[in-house]
Protein backbone atom coordinates (compact mmCIF):
# COMPACT_ATOMS: atom_id res chain seq x y z
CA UNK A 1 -56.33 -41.94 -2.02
CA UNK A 2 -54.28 -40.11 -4.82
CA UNK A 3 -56.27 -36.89 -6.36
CA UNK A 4 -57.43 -37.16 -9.61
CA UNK A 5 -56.15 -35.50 -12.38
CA UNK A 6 -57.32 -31.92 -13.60
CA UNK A 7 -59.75 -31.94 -16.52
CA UNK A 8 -57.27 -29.31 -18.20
CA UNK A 9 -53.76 -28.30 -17.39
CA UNK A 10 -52.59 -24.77 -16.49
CA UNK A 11 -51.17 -24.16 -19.58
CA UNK A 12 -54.47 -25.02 -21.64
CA UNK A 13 -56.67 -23.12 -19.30
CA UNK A 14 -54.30 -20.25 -20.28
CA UNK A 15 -54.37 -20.86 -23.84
CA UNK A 16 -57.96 -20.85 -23.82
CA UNK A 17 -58.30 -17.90 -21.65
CA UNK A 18 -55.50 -15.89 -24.57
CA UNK A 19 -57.50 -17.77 -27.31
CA UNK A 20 -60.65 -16.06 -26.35
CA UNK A 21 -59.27 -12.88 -25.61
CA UNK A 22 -57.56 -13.09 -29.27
CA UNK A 23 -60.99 -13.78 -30.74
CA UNK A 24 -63.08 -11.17 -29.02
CA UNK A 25 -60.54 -8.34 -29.89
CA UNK A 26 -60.43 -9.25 -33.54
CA UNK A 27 -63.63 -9.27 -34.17
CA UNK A 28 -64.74 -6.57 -32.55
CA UNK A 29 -62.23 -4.57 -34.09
CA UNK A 30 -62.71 -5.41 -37.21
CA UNK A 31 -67.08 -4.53 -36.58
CA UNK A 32 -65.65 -0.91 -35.56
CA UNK A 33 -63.61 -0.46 -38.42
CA UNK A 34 -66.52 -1.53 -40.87
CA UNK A 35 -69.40 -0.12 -38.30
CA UNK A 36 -68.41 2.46 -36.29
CA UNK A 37 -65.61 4.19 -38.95
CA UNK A 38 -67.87 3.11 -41.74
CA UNK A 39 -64.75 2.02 -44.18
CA UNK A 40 -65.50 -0.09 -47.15
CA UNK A 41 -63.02 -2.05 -48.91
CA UNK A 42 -60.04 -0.14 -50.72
CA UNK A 43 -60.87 3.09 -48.12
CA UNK A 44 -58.25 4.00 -45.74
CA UNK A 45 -58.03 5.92 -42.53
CA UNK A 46 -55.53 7.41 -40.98
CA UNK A 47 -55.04 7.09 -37.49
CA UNK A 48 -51.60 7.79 -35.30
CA UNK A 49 -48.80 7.27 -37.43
CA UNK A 50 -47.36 5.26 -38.98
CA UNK A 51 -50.47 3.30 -38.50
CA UNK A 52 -53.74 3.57 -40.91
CA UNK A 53 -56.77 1.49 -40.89
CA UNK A 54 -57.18 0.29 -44.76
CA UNK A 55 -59.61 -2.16 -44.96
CA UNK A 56 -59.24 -5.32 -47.64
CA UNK A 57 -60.80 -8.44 -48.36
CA UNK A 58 -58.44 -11.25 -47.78
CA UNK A 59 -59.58 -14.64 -49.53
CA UNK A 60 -55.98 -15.77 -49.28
CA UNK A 61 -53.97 -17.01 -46.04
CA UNK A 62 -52.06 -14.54 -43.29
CA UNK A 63 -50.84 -11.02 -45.04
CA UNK A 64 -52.79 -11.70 -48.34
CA UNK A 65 -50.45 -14.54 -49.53
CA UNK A 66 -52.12 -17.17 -52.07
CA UNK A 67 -54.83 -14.88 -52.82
CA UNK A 68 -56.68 -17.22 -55.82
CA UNK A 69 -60.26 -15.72 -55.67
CA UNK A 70 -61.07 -19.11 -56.19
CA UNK A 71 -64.78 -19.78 -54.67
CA UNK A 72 -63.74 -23.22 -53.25
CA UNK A 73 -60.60 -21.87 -51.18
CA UNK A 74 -63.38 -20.03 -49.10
CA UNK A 75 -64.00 -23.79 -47.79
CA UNK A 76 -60.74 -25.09 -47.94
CA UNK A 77 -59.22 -23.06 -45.93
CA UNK A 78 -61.81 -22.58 -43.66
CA UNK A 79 -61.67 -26.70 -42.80
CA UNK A 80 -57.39 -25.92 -42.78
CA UNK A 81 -58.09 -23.61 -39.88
CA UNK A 82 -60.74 -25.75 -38.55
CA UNK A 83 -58.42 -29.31 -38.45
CA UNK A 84 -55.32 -26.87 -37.14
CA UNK A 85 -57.65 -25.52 -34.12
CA UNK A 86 -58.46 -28.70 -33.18
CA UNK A 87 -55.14 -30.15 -33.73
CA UNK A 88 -53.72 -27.22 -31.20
CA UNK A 89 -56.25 -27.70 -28.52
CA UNK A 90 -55.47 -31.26 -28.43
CA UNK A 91 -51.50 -30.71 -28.19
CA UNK A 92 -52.19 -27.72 -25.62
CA UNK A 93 -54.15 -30.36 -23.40
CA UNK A 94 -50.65 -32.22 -22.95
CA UNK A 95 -48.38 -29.32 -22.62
CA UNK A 96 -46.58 -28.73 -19.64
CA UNK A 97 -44.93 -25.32 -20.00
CA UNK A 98 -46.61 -22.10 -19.71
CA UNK A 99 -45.11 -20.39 -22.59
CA UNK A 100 -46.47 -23.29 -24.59
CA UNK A 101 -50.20 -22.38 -23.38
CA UNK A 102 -49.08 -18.68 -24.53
CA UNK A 103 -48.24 -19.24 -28.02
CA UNK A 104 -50.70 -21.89 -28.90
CA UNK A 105 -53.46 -19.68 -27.26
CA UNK A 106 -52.48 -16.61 -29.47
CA UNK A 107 -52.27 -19.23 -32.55
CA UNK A 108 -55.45 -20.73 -32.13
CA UNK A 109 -57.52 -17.55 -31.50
CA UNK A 110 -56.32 -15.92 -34.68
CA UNK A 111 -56.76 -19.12 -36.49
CA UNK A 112 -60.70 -19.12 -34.86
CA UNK A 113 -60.93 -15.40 -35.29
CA UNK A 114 -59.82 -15.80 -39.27
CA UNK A 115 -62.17 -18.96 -39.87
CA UNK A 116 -65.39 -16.42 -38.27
CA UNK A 117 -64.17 -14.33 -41.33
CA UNK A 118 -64.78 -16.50 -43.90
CA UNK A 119 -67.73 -18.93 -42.89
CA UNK A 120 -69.42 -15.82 -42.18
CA UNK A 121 -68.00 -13.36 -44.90
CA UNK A 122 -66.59 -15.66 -47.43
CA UNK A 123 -63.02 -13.87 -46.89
CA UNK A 124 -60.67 -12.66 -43.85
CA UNK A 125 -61.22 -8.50 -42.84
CA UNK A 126 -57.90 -7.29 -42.78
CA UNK A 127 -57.34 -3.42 -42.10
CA UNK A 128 -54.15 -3.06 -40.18
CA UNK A 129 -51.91 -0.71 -42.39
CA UNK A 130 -48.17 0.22 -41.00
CA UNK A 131 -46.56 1.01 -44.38
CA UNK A 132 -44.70 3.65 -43.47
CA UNK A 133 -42.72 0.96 -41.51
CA UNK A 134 -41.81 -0.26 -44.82
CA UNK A 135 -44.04 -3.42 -44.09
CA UNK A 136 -46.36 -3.75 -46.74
CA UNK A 137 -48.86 -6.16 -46.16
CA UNK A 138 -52.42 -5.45 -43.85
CA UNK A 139 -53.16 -7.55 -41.34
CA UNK A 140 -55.52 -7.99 -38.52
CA UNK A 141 -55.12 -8.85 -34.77
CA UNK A 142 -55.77 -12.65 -35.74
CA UNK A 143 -52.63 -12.55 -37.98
CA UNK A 144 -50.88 -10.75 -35.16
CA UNK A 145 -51.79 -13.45 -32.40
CA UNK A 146 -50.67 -16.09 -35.43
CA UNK A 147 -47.84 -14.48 -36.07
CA UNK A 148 -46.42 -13.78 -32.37
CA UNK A 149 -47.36 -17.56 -30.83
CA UNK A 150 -45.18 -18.84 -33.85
CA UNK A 151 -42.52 -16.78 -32.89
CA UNK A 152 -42.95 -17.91 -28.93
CA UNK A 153 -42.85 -21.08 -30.20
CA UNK A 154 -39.90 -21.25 -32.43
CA UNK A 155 -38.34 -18.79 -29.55
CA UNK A 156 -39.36 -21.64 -27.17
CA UNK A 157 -37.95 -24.23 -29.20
CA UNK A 158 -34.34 -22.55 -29.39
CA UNK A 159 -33.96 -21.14 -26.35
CA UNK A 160 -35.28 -24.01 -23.87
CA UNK A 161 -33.93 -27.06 -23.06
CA UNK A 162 -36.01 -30.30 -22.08
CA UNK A 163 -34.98 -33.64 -20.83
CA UNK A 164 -34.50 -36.23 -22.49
CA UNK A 165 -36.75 -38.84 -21.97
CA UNK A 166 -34.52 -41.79 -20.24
């Protein structure tokens, strides 16, 4: 009698796990820095340098790019990071490396942690500020895990080889 096979893979479960993780910290940052430090958009705060908390309303994509204040992109993107979630937890379901799991987990909890944003706010809370680091655009930790499992992926990509399929 052979075993049968897992319900999910090791590197889903992990993705899943950092997915969730990604999700939880995002928004509840993002309730302290309206709640709890009371900023509204435009106000900044400054906390250990070079890092601020500015708080913005982001209707456009990661970093503020394609900003339209168009009332439809609201939905549009929303289903974009909707049919991309579901698109990554059915390619994470079939991965077999680890890393994989780690990057698409940090992808698809910012995308999730984003699409809260705007169902439930119309546009993405963004309030990370490091200009002093000559980096100019604010951010929040769902950009961040966006931005880092892309890079693990294109890292992955690069620097590991796979077999060729015979």
């Amino acid at each position: 009698m052979t075993p049968s096979k897992a319900f999910i893979n090791r590197p889903a479960a992990l993705a899943f796990v950092l997915a969730a993780v990604v999700i939880v910290l995002d928004q509840l940052l993002k309730r302290w820095v309206v709640g709890s430090l009371g900023l509204t958009v435009g106000d900044s705060q400054p906390m250990v340098w070079p890092l601020s908390f500015t708080l913005v309303s982001n209707d456009g994509i990661s970093f503020g790019f394609f900003q339209t204040h168009a009332p439809w992109t609201r939905w549009a993107l929303a289903a974009f990071s909707l049919a991309a979630s579901l698109v990554l937890v059915l390619w994470v379901r079939r991965a077999d490396r680890m890393v994989t799991g780690v990057a698409v987990g940090l992808i698809l909890g910012g995308a999730v942690g984003n699409l809260i944003d705007r169902v439930r706010l119309g546009a993405v809370v963004d309030f990370i500020d490091v200009h002093p680091l000559m980096f100019p655009w604010i951010f929040n930790i769902a950009d961040s895990g966006i931005t880092v499992g892309v890079l693990v992926l294109l890292a992955e990509s690069l620097f590991t080889s796979r077999k060729a399929d015979a």
